[in-house]
N, C-alpha and C. Protein backbone atom coordinates (compact mmCIF):
# COMPACT_ATOMS: atom_id res chain seq x y z
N UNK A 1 6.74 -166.10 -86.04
CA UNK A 1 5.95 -164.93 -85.94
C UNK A 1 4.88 -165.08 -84.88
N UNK A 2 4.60 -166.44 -85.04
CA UNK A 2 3.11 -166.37 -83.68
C UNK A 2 4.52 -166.40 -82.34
N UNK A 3 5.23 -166.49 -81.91
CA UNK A 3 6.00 -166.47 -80.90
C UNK A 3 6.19 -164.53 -80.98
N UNK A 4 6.35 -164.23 -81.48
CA UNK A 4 6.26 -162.63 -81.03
C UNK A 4 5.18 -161.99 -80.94
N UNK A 5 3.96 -162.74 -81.98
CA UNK A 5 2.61 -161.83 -81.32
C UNK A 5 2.10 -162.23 -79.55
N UNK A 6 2.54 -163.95 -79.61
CA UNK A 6 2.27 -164.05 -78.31
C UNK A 6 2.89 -163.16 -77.30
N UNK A 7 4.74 -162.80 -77.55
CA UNK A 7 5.07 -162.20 -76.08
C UNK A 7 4.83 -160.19 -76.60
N UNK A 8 4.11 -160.07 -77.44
CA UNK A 8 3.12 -158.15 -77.29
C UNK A 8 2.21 -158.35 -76.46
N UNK A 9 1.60 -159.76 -76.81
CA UNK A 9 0.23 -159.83 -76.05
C UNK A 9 0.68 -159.79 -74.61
N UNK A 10 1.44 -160.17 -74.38
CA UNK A 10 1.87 -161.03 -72.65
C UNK A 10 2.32 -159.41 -72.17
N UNK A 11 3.21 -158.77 -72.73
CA UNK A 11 3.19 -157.39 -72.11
C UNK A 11 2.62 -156.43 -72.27
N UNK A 12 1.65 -156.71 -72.74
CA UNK A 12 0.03 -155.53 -73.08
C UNK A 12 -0.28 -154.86 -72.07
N UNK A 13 -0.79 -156.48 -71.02
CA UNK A 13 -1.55 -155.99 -69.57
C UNK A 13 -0.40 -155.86 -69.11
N UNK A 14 0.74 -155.86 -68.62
CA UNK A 14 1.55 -155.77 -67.94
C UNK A 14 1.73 -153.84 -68.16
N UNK A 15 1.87 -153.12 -69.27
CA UNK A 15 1.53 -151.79 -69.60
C UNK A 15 0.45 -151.29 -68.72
N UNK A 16 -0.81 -151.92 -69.16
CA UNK A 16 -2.09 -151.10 -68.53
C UNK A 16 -2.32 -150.91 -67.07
N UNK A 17 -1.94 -152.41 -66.81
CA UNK A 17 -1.59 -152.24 -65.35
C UNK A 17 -0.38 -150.83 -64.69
N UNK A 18 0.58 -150.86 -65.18
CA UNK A 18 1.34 -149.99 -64.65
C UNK A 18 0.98 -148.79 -64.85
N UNK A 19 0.31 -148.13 -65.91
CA UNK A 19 -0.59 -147.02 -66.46
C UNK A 19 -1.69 -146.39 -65.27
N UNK A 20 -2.40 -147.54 -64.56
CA UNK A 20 -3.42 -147.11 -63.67
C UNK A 20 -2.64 -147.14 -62.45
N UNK A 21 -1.80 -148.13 -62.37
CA UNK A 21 -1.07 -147.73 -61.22
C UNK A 21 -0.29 -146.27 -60.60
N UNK A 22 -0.16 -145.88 -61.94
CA UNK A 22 0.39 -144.21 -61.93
C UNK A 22 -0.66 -143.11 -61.50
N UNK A 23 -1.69 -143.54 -62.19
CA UNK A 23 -2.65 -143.02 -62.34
C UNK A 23 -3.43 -142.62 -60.60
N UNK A 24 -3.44 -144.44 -60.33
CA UNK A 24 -3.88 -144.17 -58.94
C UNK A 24 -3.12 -143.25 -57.49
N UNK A 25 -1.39 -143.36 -57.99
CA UNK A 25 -0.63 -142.75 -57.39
C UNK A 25 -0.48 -141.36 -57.25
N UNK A 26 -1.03 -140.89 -58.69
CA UNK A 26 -1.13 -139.16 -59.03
C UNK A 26 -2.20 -139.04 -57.89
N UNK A 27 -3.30 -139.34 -57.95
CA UNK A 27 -4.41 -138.52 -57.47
C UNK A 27 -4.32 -139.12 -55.77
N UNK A 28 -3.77 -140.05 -55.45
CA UNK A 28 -3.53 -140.23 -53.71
C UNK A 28 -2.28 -139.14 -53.44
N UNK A 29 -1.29 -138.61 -54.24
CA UNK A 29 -0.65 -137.93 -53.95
C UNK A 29 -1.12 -136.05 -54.13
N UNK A 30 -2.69 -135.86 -54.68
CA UNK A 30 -3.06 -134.98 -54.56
C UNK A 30 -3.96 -134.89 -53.83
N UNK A 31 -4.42 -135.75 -52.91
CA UNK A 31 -5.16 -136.00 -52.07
C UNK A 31 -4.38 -135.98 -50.94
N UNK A 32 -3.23 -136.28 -51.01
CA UNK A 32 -2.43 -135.80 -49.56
C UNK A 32 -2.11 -134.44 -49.26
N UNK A 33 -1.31 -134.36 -50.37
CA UNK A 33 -0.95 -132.82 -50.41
C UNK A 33 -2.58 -131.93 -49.87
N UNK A 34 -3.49 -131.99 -50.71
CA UNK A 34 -5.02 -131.31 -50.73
C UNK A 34 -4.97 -131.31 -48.81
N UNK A 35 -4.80 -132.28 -48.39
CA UNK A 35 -5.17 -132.63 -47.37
C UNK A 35 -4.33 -131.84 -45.98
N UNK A 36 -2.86 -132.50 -46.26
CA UNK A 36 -1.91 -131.46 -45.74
C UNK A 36 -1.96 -130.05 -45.63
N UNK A 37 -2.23 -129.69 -46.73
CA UNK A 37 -2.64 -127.94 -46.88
C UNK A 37 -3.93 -127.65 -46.28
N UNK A 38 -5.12 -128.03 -46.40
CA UNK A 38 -5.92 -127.55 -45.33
C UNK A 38 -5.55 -127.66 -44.07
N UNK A 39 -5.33 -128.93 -43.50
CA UNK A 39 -5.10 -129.33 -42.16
C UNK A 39 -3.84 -127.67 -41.74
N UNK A 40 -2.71 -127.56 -42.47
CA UNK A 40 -2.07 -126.44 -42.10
C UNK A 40 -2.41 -124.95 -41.93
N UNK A 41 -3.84 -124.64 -42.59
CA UNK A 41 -4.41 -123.64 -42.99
C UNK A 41 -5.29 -123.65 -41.61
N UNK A 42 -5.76 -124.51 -41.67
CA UNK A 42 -6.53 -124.45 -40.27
C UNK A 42 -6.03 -124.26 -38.60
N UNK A 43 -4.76 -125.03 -38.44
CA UNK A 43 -3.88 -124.85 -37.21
C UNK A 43 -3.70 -123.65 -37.52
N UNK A 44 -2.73 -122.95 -38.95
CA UNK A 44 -1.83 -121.78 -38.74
C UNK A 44 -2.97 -120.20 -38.91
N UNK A 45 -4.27 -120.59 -39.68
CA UNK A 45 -5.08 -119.57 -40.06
C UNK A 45 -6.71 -119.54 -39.45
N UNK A 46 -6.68 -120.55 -38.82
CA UNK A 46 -8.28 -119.96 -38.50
C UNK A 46 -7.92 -119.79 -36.63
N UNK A 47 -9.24 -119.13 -36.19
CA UNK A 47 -9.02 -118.05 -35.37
C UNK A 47 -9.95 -119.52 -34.12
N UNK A 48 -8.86 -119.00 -32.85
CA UNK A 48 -9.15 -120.06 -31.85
C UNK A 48 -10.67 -120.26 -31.39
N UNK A 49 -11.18 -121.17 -30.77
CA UNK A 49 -12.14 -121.14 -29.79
C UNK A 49 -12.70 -119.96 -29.28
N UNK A 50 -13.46 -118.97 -28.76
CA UNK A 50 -13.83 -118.01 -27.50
C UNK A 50 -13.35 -118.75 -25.84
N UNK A 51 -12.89 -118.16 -25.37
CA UNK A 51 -12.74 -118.95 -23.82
C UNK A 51 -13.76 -119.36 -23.22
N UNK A 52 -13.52 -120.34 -22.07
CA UNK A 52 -14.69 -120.76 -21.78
C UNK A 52 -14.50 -122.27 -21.84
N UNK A 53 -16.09 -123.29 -21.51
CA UNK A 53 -16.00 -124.22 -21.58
C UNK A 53 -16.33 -124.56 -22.28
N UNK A 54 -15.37 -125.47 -23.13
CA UNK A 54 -16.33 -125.91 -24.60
C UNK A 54 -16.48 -124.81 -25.69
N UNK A 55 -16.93 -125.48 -26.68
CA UNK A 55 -17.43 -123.85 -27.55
C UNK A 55 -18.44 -123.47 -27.62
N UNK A 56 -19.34 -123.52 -26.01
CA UNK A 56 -20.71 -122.73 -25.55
C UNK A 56 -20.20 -121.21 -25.49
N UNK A 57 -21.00 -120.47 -26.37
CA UNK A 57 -21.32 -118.86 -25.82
C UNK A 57 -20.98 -118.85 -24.19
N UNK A 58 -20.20 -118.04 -23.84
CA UNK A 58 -20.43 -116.92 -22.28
C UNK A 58 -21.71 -116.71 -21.91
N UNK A 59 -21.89 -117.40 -20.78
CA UNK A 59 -23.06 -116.76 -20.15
C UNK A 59 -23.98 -115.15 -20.37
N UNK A 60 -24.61 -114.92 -21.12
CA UNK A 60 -25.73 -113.79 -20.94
C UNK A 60 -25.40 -112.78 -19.51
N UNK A 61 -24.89 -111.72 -19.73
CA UNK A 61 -25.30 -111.13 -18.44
C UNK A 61 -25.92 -110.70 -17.80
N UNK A 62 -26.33 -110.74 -16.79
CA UNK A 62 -27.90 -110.25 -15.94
C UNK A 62 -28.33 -108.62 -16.65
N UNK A 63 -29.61 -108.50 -17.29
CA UNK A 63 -29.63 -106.89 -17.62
C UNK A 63 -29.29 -105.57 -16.51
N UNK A 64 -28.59 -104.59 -17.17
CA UNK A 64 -28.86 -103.79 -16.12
C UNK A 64 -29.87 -102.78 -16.71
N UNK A 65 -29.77 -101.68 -15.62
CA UNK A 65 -30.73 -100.30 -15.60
C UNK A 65 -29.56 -99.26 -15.61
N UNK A 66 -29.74 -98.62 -16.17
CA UNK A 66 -29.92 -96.73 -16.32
C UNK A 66 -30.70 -96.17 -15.31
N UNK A 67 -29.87 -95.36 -14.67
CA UNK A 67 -31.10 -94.40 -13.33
C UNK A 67 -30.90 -93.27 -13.99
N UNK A 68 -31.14 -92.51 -14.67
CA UNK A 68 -31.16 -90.80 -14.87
C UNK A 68 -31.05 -89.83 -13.44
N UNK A 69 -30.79 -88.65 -13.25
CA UNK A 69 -30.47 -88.18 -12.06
C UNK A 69 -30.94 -86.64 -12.67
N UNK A 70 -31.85 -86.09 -12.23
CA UNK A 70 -32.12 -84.33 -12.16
C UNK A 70 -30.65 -83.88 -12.53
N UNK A 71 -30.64 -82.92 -13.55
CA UNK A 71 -29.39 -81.91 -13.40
C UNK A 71 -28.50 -81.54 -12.03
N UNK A 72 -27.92 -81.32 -12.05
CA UNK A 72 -26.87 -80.48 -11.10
C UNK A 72 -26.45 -79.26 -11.51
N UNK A 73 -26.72 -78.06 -10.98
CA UNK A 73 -26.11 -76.79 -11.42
C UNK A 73 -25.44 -76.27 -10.14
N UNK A 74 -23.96 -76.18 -10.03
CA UNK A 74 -23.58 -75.93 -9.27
C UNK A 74 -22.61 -74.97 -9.04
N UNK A 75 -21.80 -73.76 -8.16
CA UNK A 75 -20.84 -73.38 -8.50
C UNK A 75 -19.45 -73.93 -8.29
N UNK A 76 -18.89 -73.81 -8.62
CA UNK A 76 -17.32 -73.96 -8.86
C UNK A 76 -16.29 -73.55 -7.61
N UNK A 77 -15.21 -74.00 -6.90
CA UNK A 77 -14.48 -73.67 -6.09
C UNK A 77 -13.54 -72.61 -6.87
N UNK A 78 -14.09 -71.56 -7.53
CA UNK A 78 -12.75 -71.00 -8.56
C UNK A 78 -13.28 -69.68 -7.28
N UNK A 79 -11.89 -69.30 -6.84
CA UNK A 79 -11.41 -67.87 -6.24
C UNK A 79 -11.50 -66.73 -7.18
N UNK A 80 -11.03 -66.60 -8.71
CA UNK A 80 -10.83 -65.43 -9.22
C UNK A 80 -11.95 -65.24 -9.87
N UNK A 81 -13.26 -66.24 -9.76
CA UNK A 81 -13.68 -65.90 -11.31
C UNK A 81 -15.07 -66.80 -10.43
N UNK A 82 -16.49 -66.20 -11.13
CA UNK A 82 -17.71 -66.70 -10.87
C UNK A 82 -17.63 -67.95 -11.92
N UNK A 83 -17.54 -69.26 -11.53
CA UNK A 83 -17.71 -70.75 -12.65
C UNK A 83 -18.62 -71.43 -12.06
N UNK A 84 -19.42 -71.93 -12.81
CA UNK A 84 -20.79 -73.05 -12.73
C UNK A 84 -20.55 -74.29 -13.53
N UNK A 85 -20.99 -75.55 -13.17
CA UNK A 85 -21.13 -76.45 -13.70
C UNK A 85 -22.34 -77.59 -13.89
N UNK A 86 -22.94 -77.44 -14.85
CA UNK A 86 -24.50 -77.80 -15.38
C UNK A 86 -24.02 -79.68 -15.56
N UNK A 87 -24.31 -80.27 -14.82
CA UNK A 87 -24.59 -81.81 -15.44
C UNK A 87 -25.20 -82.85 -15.58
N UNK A 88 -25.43 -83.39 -16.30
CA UNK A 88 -26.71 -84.62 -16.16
C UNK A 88 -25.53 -85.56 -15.97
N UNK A 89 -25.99 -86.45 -15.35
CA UNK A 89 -25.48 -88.05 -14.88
C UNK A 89 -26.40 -89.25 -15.43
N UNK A 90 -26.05 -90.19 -15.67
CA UNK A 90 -26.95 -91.28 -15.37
C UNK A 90 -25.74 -92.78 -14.65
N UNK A 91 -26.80 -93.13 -13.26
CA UNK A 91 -25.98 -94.23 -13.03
C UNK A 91 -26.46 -95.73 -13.74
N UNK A 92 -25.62 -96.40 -13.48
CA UNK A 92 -25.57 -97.95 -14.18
C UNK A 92 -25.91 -98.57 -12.76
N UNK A 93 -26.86 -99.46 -12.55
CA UNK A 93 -27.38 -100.16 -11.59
C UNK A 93 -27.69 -101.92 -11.87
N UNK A 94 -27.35 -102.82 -10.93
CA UNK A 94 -27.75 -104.14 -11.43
C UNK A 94 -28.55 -104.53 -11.98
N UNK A 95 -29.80 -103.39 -11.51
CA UNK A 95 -31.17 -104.47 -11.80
C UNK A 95 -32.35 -103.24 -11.95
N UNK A 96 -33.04 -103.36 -12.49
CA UNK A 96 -34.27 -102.49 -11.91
C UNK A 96 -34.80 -102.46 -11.12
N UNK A 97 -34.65 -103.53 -9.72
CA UNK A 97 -35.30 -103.90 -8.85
C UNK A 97 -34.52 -102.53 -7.94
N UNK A 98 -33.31 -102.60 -8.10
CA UNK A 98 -32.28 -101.81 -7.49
C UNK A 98 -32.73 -100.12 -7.94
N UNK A 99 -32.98 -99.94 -8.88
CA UNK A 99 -33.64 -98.29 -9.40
C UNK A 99 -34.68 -97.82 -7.83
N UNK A 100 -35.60 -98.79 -7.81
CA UNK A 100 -36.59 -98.37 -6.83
C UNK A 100 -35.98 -98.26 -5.50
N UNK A 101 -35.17 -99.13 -4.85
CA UNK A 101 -34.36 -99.09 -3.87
C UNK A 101 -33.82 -98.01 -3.97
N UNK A 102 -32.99 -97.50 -4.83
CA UNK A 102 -32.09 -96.28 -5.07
C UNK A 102 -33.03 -94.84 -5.08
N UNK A 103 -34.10 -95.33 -5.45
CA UNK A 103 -35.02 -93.82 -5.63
C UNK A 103 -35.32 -93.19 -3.94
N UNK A 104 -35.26 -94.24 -3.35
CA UNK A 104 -35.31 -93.93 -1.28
C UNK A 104 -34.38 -93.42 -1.01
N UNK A 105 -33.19 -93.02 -1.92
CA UNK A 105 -31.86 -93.03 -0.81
C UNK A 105 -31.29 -91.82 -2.18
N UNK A 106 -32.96 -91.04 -2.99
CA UNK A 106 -32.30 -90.17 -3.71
C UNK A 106 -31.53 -88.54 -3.18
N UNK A 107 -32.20 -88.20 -2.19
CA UNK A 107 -32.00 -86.88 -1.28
C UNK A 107 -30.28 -86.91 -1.01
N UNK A 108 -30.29 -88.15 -0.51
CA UNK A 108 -28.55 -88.58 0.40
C UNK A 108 -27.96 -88.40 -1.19
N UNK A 109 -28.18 -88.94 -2.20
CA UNK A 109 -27.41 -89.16 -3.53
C UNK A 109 -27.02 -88.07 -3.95
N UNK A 110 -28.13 -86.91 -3.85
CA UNK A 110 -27.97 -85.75 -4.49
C UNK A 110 -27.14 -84.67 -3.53
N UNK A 111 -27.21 -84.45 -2.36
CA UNK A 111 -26.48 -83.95 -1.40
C UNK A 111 -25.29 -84.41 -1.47
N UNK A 112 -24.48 -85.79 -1.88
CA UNK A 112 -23.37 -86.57 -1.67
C UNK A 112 -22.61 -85.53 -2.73
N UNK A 113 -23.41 -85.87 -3.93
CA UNK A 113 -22.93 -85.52 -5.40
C UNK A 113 -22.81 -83.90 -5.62
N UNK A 114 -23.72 -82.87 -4.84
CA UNK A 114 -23.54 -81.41 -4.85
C UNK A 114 -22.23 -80.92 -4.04
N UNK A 115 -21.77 -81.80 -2.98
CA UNK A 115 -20.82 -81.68 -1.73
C UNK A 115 -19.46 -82.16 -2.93
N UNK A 116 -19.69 -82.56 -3.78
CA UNK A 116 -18.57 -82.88 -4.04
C UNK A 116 -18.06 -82.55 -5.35
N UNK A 117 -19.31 -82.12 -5.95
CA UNK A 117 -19.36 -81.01 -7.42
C UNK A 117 -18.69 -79.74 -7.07
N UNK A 118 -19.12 -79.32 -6.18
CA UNK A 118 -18.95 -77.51 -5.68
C UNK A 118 -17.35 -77.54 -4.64
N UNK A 119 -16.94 -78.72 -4.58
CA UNK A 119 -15.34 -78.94 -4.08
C UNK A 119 -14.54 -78.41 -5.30
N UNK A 120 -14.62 -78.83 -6.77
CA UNK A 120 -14.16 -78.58 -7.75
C UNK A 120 -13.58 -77.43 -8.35
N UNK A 121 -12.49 -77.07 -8.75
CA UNK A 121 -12.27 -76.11 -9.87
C UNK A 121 -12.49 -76.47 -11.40
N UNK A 122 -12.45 -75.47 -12.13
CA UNK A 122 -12.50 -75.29 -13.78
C UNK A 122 -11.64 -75.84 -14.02
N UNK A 123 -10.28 -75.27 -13.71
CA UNK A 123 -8.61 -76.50 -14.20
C UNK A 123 -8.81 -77.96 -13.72
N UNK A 124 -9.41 -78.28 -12.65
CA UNK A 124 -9.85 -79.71 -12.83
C UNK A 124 -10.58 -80.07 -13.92
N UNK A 125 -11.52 -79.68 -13.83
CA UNK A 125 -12.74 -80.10 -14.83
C UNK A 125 -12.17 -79.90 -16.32
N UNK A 126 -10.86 -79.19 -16.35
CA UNK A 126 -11.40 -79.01 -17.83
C UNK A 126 -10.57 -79.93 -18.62
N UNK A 127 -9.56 -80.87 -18.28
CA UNK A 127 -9.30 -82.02 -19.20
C UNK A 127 -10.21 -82.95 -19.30
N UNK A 128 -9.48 -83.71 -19.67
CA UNK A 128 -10.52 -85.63 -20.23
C UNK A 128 -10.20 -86.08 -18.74
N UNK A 129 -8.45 -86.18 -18.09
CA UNK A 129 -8.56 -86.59 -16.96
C UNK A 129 -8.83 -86.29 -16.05
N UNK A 130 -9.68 -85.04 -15.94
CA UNK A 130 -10.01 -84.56 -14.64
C UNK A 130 -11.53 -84.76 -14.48
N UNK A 131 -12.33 -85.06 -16.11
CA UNK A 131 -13.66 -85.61 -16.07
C UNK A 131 -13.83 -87.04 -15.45
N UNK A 132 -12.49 -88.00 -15.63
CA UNK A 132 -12.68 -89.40 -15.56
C UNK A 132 -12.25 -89.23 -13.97
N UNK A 133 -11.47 -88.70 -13.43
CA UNK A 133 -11.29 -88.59 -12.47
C UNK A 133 -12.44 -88.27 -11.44
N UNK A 134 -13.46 -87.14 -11.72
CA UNK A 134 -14.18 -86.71 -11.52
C UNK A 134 -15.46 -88.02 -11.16
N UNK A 135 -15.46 -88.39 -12.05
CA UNK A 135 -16.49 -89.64 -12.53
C UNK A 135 -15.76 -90.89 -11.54
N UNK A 136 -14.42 -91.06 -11.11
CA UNK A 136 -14.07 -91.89 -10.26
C UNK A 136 -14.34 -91.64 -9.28
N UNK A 137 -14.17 -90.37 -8.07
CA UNK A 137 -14.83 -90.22 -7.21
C UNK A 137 -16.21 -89.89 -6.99
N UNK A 138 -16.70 -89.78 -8.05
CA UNK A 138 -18.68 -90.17 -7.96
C UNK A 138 -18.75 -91.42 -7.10
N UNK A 139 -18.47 -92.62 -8.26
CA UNK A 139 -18.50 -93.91 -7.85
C UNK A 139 -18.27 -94.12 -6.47
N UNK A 140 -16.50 -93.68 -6.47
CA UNK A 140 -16.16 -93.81 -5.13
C UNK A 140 -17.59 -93.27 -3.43
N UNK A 141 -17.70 -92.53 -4.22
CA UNK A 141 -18.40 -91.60 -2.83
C UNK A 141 -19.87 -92.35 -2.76
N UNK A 142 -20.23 -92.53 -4.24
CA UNK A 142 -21.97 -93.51 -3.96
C UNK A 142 -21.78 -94.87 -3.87
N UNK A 143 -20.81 -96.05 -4.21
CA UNK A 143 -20.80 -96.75 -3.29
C UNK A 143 -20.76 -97.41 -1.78
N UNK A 144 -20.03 -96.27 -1.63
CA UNK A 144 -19.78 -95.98 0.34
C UNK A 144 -21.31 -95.95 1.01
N UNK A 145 -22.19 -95.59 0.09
CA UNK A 145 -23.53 -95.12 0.75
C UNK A 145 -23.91 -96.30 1.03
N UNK A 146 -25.13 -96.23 1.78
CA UNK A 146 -26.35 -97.87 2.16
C UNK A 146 -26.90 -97.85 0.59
N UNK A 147 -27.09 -98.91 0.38
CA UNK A 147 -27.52 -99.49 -1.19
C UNK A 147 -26.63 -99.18 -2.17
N UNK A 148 -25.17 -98.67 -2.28
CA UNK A 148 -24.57 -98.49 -3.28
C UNK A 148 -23.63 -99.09 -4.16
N UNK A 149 -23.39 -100.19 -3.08
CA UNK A 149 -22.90 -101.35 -3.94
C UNK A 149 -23.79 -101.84 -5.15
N UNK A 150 -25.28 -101.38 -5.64
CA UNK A 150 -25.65 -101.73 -6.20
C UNK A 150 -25.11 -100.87 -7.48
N UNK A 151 -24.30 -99.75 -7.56
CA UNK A 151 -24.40 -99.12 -8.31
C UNK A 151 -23.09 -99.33 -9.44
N UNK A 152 -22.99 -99.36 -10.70
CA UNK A 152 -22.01 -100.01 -11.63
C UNK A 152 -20.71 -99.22 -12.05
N UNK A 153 -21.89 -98.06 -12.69
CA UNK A 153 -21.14 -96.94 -13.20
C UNK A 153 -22.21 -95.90 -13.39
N UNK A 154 -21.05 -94.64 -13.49
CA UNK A 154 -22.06 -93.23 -14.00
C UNK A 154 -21.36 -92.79 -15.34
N UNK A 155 -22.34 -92.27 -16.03
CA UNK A 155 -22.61 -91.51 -17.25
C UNK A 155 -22.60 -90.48 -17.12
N UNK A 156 -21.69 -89.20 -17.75
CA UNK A 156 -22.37 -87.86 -17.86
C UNK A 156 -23.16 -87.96 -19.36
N UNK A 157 -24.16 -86.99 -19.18
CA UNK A 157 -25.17 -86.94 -20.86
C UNK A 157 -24.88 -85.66 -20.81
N UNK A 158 -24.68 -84.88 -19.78
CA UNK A 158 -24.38 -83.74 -20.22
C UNK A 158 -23.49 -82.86 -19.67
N UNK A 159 -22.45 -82.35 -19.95
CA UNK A 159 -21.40 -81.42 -19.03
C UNK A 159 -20.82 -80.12 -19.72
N UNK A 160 -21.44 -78.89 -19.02
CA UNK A 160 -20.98 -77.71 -18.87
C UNK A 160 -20.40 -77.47 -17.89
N UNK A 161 -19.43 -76.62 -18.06
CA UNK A 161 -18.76 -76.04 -17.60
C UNK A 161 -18.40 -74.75 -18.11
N UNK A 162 -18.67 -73.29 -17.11
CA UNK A 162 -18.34 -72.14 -17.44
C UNK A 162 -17.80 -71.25 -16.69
């Protein structure tokens, strides 16, 4: 009888041992998996870098200015019919430094822009593409001027047409 309590005893630890050994195997194998699955979540689900160098923010862009421009009331190239067209503009300029420059060369701006308002008909004017169009040869015509490369874009704030 002491020969069989001795060999329970002898495979006791031989049990406990294999017990934690399981033990330790469960939780490294949920620690992989855990691990695997983020790592995949992250390649397949999170959202890239911004372009650029590094993951520094894009450069700040230099502020610009707003020039506002006096109304325009002008008539219309329409043959059958008396049409006017009321508009406020505002241009987009680099800098404010550029506003004051631009305020010298306002007479030429406004003459450019009446010469080329009063070219117009109503059937132009009266889609979306004949406004953007419209608004393309602005640009076109005030960059051509001395100082107009400074100029970005124009705004209408306000457009009648009647």
């Amino acid at each position: 009888m002491a020969a069989e309590t001795q060999a329970v005893t002898a495979e006791a630890p031989v049990q406990k041992k294999r017990k934690w050994g399981k033990i330790i195997l469960l939780f490294l194998g949920v620690f992989i998996l855990a691990g695997g699955g983020g790592l995949a979540y992250i390649i397949l689900f999170d959202d890239p870098p911004p372009p650029g160098k590094g993951n520094r923010p894009p450069k700040a862009q230099a502020p610009q200015a707003l020039m506002p421009l006096d109304p325009f009331l002008v008539n219309l190239a329409d043959k059958d019919a008396r049409r006017y067209l009321k508009l406020k503009l505002e241009l987009e300029v680099d800098s404010e430094k550029s506003i004051k420059e631009l305020e010298k060369s306002l007479p030429r701006i406004r003459d450019a822009l009446i010469l080329l308002l009063s070219t117009k008909t109503y059937a132009e004017l009266a889609t979306a593409e004949g406004k953007l169009q419209l608004k393309g040869e602005i640009l076109q015509r005030l960059t051509k001027m001395p100082g107009g490369q400074k100029i970005i874009g124009a705004y209408f704030t306000e457009f009648i047409a009647q």
